[in-house]
Structure formats: C-alpha cells, structure tokens
C-alpha atoms as a PDB file:
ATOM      1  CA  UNK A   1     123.541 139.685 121.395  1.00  0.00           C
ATOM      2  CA  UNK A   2     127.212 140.350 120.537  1.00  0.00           C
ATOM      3  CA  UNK A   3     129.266 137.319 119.037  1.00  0.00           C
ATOM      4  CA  UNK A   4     132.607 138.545 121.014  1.00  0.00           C
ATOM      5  CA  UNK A   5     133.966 134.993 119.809  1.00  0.00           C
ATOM      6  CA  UNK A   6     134.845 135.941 116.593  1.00  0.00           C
ATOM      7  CA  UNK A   7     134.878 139.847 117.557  1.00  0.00           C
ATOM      8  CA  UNK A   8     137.343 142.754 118.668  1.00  0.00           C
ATOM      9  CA  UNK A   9     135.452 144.710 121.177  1.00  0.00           C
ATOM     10  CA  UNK A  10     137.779 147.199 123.179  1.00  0.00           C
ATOM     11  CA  UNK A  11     136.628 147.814 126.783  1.00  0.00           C
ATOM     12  CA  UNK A  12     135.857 151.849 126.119  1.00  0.00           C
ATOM     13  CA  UNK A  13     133.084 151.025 124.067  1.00  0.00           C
ATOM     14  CA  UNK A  14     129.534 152.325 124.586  1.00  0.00           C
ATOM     15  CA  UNK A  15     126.914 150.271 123.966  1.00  0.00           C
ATOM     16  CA  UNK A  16     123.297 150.555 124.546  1.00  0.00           C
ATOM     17  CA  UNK A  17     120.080 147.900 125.387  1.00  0.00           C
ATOM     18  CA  UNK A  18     119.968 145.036 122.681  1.00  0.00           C
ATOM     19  CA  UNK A  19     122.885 146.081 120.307  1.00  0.00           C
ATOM     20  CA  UNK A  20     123.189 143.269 118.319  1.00  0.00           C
ATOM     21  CA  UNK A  21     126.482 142.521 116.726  1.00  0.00           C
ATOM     22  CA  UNK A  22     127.749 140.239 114.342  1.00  0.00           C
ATOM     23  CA  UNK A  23     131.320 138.012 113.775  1.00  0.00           C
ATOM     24  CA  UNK A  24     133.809 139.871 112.681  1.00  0.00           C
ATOM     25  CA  UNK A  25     133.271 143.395 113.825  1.00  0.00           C
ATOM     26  CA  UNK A  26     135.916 145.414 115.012  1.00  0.00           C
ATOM     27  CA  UNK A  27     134.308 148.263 117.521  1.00  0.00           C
ATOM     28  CA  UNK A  28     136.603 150.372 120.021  1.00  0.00           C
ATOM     29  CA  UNK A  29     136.088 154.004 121.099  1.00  0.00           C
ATOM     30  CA  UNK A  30     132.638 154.613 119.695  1.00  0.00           C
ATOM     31  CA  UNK A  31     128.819 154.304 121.007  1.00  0.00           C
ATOM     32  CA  UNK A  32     126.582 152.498 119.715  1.00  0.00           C
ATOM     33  CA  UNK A  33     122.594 153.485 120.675  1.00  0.00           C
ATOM     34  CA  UNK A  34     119.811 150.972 121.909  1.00  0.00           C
ATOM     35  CA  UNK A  35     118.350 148.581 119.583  1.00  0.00           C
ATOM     36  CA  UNK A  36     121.321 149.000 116.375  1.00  0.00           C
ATOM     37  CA  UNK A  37     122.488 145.878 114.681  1.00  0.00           C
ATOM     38  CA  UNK A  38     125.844 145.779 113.605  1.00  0.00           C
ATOM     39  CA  UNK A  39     126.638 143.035 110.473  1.00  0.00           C
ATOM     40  CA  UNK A  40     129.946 141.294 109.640  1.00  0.00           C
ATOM     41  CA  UNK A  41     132.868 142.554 108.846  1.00  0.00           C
ATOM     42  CA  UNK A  42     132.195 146.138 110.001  1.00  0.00           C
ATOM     43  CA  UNK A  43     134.877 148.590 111.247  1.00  0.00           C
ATOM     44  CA  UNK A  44     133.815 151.096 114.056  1.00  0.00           C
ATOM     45  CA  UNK A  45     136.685 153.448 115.394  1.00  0.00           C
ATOM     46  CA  UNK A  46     137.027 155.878 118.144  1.00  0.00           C
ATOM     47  CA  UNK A  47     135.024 158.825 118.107  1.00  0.00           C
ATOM     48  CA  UNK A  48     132.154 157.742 115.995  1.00  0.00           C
ATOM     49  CA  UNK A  49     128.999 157.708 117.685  1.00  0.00           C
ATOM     50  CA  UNK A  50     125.675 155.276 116.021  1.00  0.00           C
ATOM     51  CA  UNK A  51     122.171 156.011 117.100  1.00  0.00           C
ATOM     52  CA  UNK A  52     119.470 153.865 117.859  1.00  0.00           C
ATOM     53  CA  UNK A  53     117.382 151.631 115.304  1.00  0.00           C
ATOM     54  CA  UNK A  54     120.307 151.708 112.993  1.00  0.00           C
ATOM     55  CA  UNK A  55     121.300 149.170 110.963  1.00  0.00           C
ATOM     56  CA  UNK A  56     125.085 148.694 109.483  1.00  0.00           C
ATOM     57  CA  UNK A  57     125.105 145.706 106.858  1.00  0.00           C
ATOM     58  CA  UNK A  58     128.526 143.797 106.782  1.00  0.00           C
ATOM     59  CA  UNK A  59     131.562 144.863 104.758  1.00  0.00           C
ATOM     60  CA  UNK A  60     131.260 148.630 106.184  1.00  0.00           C
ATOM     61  CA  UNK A  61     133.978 151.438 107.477  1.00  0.00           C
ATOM     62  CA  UNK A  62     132.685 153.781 109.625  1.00  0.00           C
ATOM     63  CA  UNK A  63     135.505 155.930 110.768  1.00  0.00           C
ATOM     64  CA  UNK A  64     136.428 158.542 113.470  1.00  0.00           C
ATOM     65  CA  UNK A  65     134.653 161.525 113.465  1.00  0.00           C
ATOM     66  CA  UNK A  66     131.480 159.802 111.745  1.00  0.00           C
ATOM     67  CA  UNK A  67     128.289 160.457 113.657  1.00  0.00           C
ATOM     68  CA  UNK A  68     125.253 158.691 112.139  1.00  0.00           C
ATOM     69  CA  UNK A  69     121.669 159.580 113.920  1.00  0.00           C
ATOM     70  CA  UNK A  70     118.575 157.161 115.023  1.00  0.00           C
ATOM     71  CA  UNK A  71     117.005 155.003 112.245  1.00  0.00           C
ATOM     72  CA  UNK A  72     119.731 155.158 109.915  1.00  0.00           C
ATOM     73  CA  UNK A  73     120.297 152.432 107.338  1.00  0.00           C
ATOM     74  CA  UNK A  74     123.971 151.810 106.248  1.00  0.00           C
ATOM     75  CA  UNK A  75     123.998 149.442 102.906  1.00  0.00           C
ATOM     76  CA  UNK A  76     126.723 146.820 102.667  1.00  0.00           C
ATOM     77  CA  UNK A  77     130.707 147.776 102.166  1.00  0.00           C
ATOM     78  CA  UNK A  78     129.543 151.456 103.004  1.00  0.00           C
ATOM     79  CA  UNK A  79     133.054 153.790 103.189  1.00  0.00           C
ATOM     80  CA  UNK A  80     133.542 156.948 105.367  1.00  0.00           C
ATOM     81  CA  UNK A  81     136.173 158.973 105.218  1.00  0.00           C
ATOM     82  CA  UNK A  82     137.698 161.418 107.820  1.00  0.00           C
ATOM     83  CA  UNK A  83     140.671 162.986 105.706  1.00  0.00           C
ATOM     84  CA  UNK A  84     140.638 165.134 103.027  1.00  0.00           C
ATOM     85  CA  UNK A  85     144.021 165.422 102.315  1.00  0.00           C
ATOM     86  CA  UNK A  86     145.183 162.156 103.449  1.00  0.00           C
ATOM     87  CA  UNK A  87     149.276 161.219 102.761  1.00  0.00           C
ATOM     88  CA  UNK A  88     150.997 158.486 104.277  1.00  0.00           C
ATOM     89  CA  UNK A  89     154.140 160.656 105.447  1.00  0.00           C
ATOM     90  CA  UNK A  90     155.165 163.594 106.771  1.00  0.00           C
ATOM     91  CA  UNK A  91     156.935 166.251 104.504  1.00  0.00           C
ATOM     92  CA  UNK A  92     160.125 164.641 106.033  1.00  0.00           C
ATOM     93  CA  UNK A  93     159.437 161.414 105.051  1.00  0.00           C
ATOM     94  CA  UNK A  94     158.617 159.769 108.857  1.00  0.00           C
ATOM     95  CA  UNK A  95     155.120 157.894 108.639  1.00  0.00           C
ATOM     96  CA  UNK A  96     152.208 160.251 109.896  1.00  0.00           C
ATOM     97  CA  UNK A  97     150.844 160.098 113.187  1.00  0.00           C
ATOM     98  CA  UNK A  98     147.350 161.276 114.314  1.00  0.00           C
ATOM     99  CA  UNK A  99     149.034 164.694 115.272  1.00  0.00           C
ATOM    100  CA  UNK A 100     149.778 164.902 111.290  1.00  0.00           C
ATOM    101  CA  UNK A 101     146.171 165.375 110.159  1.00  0.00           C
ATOM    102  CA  UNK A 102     142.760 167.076 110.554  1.00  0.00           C
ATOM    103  CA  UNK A 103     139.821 164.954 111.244  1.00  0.00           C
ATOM    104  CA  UNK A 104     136.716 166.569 109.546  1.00  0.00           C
ATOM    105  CA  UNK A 105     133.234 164.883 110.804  1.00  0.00           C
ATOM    106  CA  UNK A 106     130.471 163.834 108.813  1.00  0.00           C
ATOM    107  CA  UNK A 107     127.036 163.755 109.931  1.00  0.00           C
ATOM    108  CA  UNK A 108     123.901 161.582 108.902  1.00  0.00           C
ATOM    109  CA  UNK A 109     120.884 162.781 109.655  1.00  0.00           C
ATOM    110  CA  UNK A 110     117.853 160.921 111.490  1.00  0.00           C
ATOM    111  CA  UNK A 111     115.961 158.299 108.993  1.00  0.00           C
ATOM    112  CA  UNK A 112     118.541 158.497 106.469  1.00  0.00           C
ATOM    113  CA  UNK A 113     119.733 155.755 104.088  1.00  0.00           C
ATOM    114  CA  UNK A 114     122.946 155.052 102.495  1.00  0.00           C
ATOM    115  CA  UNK A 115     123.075 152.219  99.296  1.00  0.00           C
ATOM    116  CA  UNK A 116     125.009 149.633  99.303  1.00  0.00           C
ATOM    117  CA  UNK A 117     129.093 150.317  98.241  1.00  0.00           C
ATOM    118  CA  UNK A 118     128.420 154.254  98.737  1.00  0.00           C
ATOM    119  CA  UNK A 119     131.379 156.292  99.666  1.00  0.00           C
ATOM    120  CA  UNK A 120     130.835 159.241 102.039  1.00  0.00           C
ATOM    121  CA  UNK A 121     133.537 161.666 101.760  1.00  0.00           C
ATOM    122  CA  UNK A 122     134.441 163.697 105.245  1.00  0.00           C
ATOM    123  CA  UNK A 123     132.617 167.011 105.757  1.00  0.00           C
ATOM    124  CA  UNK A 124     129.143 166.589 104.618  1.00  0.00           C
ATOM    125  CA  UNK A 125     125.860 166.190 105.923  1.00  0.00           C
ATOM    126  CA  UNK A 126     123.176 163.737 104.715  1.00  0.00           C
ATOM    127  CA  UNK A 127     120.058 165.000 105.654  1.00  0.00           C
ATOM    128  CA  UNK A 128     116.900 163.992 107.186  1.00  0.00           C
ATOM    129  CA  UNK A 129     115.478 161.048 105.099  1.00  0.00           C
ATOM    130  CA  UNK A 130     117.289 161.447 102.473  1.00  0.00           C
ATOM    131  CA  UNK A 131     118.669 158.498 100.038  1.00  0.00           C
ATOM    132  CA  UNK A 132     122.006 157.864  98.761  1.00  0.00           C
ATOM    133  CA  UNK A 133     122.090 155.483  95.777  1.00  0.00           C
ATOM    134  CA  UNK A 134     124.313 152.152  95.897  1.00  0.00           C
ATOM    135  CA  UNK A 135     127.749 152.858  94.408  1.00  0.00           C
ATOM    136  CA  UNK A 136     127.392 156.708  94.955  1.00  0.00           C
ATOM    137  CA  UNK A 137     130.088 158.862  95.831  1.00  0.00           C
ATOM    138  CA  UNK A 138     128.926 161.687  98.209  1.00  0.00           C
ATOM    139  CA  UNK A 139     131.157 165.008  97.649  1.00  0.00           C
ATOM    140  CA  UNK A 140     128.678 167.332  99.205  1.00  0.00           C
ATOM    141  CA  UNK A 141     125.561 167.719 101.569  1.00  0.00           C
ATOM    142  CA  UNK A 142     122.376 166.139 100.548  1.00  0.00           C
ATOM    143  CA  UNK A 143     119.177 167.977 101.422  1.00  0.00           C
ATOM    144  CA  UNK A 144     116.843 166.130 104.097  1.00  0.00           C
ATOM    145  CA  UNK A 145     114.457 163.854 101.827  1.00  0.00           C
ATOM    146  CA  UNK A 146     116.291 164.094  98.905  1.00  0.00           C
ATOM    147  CA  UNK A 147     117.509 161.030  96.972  1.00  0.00           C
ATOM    148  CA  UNK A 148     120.868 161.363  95.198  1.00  0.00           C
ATOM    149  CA  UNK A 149     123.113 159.209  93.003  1.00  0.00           C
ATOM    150  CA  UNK A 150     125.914 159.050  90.740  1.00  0.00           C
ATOM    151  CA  UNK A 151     129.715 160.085  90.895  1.00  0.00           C
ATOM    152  CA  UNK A 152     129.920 162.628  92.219  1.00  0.00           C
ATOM    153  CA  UNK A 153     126.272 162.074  94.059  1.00  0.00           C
ATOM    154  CA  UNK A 154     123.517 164.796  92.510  1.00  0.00           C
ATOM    155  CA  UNK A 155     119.886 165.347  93.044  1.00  0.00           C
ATOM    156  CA  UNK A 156     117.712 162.989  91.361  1.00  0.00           C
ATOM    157  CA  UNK A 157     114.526 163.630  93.004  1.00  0.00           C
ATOM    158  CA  UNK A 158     112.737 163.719  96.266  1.00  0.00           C
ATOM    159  CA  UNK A 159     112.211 160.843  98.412  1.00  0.00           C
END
C-alpha cells in the first residue's frame, strides 16, 4: 500500500512485497525490504538500505549511508546522521557539494530498537537486540542486547 498521492517516490527506488507507506514520505535511492511500514513524514535518501519487518514511525530522517537490518523498530522523529564534520562551505567560501564530504555509514543490527526522538550519530553500530532509549543520543556502538540511554547514550542494562 503506498499513498503516492501525498508522496515523493523517485523511480530508482527498491521496494519489496507489501511495503506499506504512509503520506508524506519522501523515499528516492534506497531499498526498502518485504513487509516494512514506513509512517508520515519520513525522509529516506539514496544509499540507505531498510530490511524487512521494520517499522519507521513518522517524523524520522534516515539518511545516506544508513543501513538498518530485518525487524528493526525506528521510534518517531528518529535522526541519522552521515557527517561528522559537517560545514556548509568550502574553505573558499562556495557552498559544499557531495564531493566536499565523507559519508560514514551506520549500521543497525537485526531486532534492534531505537526510542522515540533518538539521534544516531554516523559511524556506529547498534547491535543485535539492543535498545536505545527515547531522546538518546548515540555517540558510540551499543553491544547486541544491550539497552542504553542518556546523552551521550551509556549502558544501563541488558535487554
């Protein structure tokens, strides 16, 4: 089911049996694996690739170089990030272009969840089951089944 009414779908998307996707969504470049559902207002760019049985709530940025495994949860106005030292010009003062930066990937992990308003920043893993509490920011890898929260994200216990 994909509302392409009220929805920016570019024709070099992948997607896979029963994607379901919402109003609102922006998707071009990326896959997207069988069964995901994608909510409102959710921002999928090139070179990210979803598994299946995931499910992205609304408000959520999911950027280039993201790669998020099968049965993944992704709380509401989730951030990735794919820069991590992001300016908005060159040192000659002409706006940057993608040749002007260094996308570093992030990768979460099969059965993962991320809470709501979490920001992931670019170059760690989430691993394997683990949890990220809602309004966390995630500065390093989290261990498969652990559950982390806090700013900067740390260990709380074990899922």
């Amino acid at each position: 089911m994909v509302n392409a009414e009220f929805s920016r779908i570019s024709p070099d998307v992948k997607l896979g049996q029963n994607v379901k996707i919402y109003a609102f969504v922006n998707l071009y470049g990326c896959e997207i694996g069988d069964d995901t559902k994608v909510g409102t207002f959710v921002e999928i760019q090139k070179g990210s690739r979803i598994g299946s049985r995931v499910k992205v709530s609304s408000h959520t940025f999911i950027c280039e170089g993201v790669t998020i495994e099968d049965e993944v949860f992704i709380g509401h106005g989730v951030m990735f990030i794919n820069d991590k030292y992001p300016r908005a010009t060159t040192e000659e003062g002409q706006l940057q272009t993608e040749q002007d930066w260094v996308c570093t990937p992030t990768l979460i992990k099969h059965g993962a969840s991320i809470g709501s308003n979490a920001t992931i920043l670019c170059g760690v893993t989430v691993g394997e089951k683990a949890i990220v509490g809602a309004g966390s920011v995630v500065t390093r890898d989290v261990p498969a089944g652990a559950v982390v929260a806090g700013n900067p994200a740390r260990p709380i216990r074990k899922s």
